[in-house]
Protein backbone atom coordinates (compact mmCIF):
# COMPACT_ATOMS: atom_id res chain seq x y z
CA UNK A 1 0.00 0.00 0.00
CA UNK A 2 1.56 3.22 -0.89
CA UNK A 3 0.76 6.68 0.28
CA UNK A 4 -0.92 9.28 -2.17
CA UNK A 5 0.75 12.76 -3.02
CA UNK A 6 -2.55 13.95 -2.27
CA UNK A 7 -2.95 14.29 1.60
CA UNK A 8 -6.13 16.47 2.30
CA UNK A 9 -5.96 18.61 5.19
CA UNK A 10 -8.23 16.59 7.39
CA UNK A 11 -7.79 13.02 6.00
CA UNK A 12 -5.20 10.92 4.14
CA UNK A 13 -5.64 9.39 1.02
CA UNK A 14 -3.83 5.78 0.18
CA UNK A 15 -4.24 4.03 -2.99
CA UNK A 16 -3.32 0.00 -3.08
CA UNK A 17 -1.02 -0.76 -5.81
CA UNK A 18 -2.83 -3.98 -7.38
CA UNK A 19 -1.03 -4.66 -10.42
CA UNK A 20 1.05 -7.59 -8.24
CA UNK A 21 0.79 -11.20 -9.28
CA UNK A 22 0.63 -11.79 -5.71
CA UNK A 23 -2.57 -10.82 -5.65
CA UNK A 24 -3.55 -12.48 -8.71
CA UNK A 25 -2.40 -15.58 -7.30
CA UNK A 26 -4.41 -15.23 -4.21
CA UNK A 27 -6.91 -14.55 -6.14
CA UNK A 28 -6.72 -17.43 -7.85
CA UNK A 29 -6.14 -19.42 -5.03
CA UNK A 30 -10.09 -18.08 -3.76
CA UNK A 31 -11.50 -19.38 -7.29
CA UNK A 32 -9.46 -22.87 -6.69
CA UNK A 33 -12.47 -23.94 -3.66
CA UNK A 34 -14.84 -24.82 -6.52
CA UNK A 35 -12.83 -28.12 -6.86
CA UNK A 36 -15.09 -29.17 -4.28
CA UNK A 37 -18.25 -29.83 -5.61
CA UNK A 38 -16.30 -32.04 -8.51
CA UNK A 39 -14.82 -34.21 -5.22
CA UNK A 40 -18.26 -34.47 -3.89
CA UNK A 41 -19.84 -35.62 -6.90
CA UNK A 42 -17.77 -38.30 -7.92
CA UNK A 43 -17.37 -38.95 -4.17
CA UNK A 44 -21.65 -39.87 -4.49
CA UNK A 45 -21.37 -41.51 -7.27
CA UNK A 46 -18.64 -44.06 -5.67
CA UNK A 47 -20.86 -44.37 -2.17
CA UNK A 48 -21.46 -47.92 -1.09
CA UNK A 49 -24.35 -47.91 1.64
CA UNK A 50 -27.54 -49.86 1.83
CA UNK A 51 -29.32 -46.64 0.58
CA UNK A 52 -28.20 -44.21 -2.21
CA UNK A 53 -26.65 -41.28 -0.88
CA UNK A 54 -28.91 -38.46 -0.56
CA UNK A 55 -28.03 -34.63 -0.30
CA UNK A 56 -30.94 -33.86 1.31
CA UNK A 57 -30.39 -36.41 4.06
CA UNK A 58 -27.37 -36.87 3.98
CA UNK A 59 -24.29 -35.53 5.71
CA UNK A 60 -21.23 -33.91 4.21
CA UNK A 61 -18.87 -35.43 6.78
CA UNK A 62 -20.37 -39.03 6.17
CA UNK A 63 -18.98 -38.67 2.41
CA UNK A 64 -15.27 -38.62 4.34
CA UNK A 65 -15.91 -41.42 6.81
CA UNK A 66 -12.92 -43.89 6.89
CA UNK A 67 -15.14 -47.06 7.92
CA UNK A 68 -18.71 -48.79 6.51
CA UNK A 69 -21.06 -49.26 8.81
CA UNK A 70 -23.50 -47.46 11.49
CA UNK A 71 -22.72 -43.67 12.43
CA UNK A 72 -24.66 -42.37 14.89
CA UNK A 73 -27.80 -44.00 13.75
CA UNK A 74 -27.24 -43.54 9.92
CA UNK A 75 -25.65 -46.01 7.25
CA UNK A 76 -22.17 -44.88 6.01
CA UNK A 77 -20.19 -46.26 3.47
CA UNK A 78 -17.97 -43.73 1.52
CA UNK A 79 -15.34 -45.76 -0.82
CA UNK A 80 -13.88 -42.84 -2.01
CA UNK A 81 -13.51 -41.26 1.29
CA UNK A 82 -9.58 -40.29 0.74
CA UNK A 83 -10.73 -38.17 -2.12
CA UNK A 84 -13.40 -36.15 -0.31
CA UNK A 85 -11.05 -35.41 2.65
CA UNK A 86 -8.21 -34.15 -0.02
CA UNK A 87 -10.78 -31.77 -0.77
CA UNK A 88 -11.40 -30.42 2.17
CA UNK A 89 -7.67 -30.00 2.91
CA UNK A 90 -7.25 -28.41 -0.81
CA UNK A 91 -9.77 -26.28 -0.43
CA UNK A 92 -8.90 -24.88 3.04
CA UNK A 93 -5.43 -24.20 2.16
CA UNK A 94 -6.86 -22.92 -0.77
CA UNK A 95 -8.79 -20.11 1.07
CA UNK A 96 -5.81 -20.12 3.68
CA UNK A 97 -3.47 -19.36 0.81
CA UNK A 98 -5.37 -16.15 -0.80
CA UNK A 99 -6.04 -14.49 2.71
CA UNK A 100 -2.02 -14.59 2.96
CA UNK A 101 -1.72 -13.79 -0.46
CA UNK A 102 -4.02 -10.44 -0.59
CA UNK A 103 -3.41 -7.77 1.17
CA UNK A 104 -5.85 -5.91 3.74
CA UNK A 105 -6.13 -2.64 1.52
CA UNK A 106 -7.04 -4.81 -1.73
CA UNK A 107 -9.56 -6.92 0.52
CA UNK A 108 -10.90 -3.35 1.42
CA UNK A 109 -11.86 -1.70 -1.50
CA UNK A 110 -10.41 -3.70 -4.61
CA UNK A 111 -14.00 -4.40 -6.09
CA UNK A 112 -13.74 -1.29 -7.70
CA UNK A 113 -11.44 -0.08 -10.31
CA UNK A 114 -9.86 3.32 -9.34
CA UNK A 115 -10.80 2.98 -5.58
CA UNK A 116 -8.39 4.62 -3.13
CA UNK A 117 -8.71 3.93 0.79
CA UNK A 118 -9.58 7.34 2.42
CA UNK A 119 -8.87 7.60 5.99
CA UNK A 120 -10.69 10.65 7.71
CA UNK A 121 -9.57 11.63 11.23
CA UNK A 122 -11.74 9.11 14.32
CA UNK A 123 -12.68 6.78 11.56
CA UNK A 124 -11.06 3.52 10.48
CA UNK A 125 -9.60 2.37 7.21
CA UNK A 126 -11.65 0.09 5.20
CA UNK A 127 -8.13 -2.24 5.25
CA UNK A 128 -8.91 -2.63 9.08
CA UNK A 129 -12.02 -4.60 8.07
CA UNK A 130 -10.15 -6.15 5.00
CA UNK A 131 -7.70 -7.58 7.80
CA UNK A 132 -10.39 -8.54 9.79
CA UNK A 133 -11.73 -10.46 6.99
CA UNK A 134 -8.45 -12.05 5.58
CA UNK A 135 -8.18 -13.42 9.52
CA UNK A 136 -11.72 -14.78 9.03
CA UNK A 137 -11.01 -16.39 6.25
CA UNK A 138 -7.96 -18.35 7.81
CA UNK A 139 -10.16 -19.31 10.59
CA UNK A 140 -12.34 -21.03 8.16
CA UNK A 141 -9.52 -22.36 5.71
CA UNK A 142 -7.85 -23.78 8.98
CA UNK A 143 -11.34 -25.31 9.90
CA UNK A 144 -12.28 -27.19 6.77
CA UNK A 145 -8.25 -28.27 6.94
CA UNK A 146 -9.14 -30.37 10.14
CA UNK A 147 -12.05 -31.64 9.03
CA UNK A 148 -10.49 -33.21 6.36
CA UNK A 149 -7.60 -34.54 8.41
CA UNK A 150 -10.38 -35.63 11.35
CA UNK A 151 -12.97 -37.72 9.59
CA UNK A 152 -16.18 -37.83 11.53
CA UNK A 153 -15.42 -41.31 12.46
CA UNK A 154 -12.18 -40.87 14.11
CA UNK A 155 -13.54 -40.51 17.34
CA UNK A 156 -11.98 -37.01 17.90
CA UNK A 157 -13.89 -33.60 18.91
CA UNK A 158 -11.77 -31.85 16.50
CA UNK A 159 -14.05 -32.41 13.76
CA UNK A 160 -16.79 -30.74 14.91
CA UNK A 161 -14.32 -27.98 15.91
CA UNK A 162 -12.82 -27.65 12.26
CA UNK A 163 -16.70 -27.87 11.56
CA UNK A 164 -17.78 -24.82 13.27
CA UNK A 165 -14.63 -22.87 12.04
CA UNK A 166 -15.30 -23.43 8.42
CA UNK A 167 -19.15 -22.56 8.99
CA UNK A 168 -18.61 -19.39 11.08
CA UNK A 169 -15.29 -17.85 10.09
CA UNK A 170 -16.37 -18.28 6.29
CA UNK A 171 -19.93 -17.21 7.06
CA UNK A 172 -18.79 -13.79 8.78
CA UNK A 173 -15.92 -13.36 6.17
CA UNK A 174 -18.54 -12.89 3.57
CA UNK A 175 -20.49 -10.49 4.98
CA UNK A 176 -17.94 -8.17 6.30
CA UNK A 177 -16.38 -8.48 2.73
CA UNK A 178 -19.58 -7.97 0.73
CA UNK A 179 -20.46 -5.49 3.16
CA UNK A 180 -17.37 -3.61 2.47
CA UNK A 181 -17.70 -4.32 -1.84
CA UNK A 182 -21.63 -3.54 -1.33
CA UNK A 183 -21.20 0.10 -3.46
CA UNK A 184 -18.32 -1.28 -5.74
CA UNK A 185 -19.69 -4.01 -7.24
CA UNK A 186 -23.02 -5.72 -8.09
CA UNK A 187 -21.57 -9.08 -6.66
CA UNK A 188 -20.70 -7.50 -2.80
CA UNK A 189 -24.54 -7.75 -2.27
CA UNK A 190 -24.59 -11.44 -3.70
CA UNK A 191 -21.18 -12.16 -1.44
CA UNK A 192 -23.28 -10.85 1.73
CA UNK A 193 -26.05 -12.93 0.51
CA UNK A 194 -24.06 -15.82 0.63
CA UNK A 195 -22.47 -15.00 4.03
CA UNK A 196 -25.96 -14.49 5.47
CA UNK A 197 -26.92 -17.25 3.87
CA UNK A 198 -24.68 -19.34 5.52
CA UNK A 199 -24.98 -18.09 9.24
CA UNK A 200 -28.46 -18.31 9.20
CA UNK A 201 -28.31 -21.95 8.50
CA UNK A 202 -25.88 -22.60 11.00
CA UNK A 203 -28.02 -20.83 13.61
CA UNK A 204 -31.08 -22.69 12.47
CA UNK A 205 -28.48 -26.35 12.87
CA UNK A 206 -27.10 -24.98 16.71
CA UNK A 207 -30.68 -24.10 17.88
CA UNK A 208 -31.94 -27.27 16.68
CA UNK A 209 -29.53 -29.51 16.85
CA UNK A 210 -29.74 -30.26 13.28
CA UNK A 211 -33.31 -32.52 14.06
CA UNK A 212 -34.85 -31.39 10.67
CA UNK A 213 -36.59 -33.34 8.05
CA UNK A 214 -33.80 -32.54 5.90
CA UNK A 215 -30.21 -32.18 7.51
CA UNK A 216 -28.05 -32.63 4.10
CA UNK A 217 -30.46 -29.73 3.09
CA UNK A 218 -29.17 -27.69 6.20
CA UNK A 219 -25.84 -28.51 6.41
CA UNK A 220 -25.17 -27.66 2.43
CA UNK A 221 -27.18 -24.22 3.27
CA UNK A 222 -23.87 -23.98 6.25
CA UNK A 223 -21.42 -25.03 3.83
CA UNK A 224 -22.55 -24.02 -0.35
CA UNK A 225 -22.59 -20.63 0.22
CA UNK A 226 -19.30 -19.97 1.38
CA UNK A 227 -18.08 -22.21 -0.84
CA UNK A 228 -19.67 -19.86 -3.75
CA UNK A 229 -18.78 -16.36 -1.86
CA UNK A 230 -15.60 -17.15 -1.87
CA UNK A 231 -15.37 -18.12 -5.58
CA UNK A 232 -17.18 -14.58 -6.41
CA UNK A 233 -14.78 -13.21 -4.21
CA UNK A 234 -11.67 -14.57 -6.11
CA UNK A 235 -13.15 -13.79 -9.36
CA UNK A 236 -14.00 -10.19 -8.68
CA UNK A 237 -10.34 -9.83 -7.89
CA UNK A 238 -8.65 -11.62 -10.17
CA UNK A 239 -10.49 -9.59 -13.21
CA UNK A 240 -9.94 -6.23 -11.28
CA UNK A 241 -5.81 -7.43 -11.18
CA UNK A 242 -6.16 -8.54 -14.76
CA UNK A 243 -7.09 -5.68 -15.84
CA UNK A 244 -4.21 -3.38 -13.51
CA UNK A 245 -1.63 -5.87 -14.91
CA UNK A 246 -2.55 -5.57 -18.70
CA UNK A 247 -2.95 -1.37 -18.09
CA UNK A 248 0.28 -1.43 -16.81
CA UNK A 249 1.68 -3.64 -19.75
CA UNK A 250 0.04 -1.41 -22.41
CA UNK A 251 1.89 1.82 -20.32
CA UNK A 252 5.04 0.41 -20.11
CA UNK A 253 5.07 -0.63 -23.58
């Protein structure tokens, strides 16, 4: 982040250099999570239970349990279980990987071309909440990183742990991040829609202990949408560094 010629004489004015392919790597590394729902489907279409595996009814942890047989009350039999928990882990480090990779100031206001972070006096910079986000998001990326090391069947509390991380860090991430992109580009609403999204559903599973009709229904409602905010997150970024990059190109050349 570099500092403006222009100071005003009650605020200063800072605008993020984003041509980096740092950035565009982190980026990047956002967009990577949507390896996911490939792993999941071929994950289904390898499952081995007495019923066929049902997304409605079925949870996302059972798809990475090690063993066949009864799991608290339900039927699990997940063949291809090594290949749903290498998802998880890829696409934690995945979202662990682009908070580290993009900075707080681009967090804060790079939906928008031409944006520049202004910092009045008693007020805090939009790259506070872009840091506050970023550490979200490796709360979550750590989170979904245990659950794939800590099948459900292991016995361990850590699961559930990595669980909640993934659910809330990823959840709040999104909204403080659309929140934050919600005048700079028509996808910050859709990012806090999918943060919302995602909290509300994991309210709804805490309050009732996930005793619905439908808990695959409930759980992908806690997990989907931060799966997609975070995509729309990467790919709102890595266009807005495409384009810096290829303007700076067409300059220096």
């Amino acid at each position: 982040m570099t500092a403006s010629s222009t100071t005003a004489p009650r605020e200063l004015i800072y605008v993020p250099d984003v041509a980096s392919t740092r950035f565009y790597l982190g980026a990047l590394a956002k967009l990577s999570v949507l390896q996911y729902f490939v792993a999941e489907a071929a994950v289904i279409g390898a499952w081995a239970g007495k019923e066929p595996y049902s997304r409605r009814t079925g949870y996302i942890s059972d798809l990475g349990a090690l063993g066949c047989g009864g799991f608290s009350g339900r039927d699990v039999c997940s063949p291809a279980h090594l290949l749903m928990d290498a998802s998880f882990v890829v696409q934690g480090i995945g979202m662990m990987v682009g908070a580290l990779l993009l900075s707080s100031a681009v967090i804060g206001i790079a939906g928008r071309a031409g944006a520049r972070l202004v910092v009045a006096p008693g007020q805090r910079s939009p790259s506070a909440a872009g840091l506050v986000a970023r550490s979200l998001s490796l709360v979550a990326g750590a989170g979904t990183v245990v659950v794939g090391l800590v099948p459900e069947d292991t016995g361990s509390r850590w699961h559930l742990a990595g669980a909640l991380m993934y659910f809330a860090g990823g959840g709040l991430a999104l909204v403080l991040t659309g929140w934050l992109w919600r005048r700079q580009t028509p996808l910050g609403w859709f990012i806090l829609a999918c943060g919302a999204v995602s909290l509300a559903a994991l309210i709804t599973g805490g309050g009732t202990g996930m005793r619905v009709p439908e808990p695959g229904t409930l759980e992908r409602l806690m997990g989907y949408p931060i799966t997609i905010g975070m995509a729309a997150l990467g790919l709102v970024l890595a266009q807005r560094v495409r384009r810096e990059l290829a303007a700076r190109k067409v300059s220096a050349g």
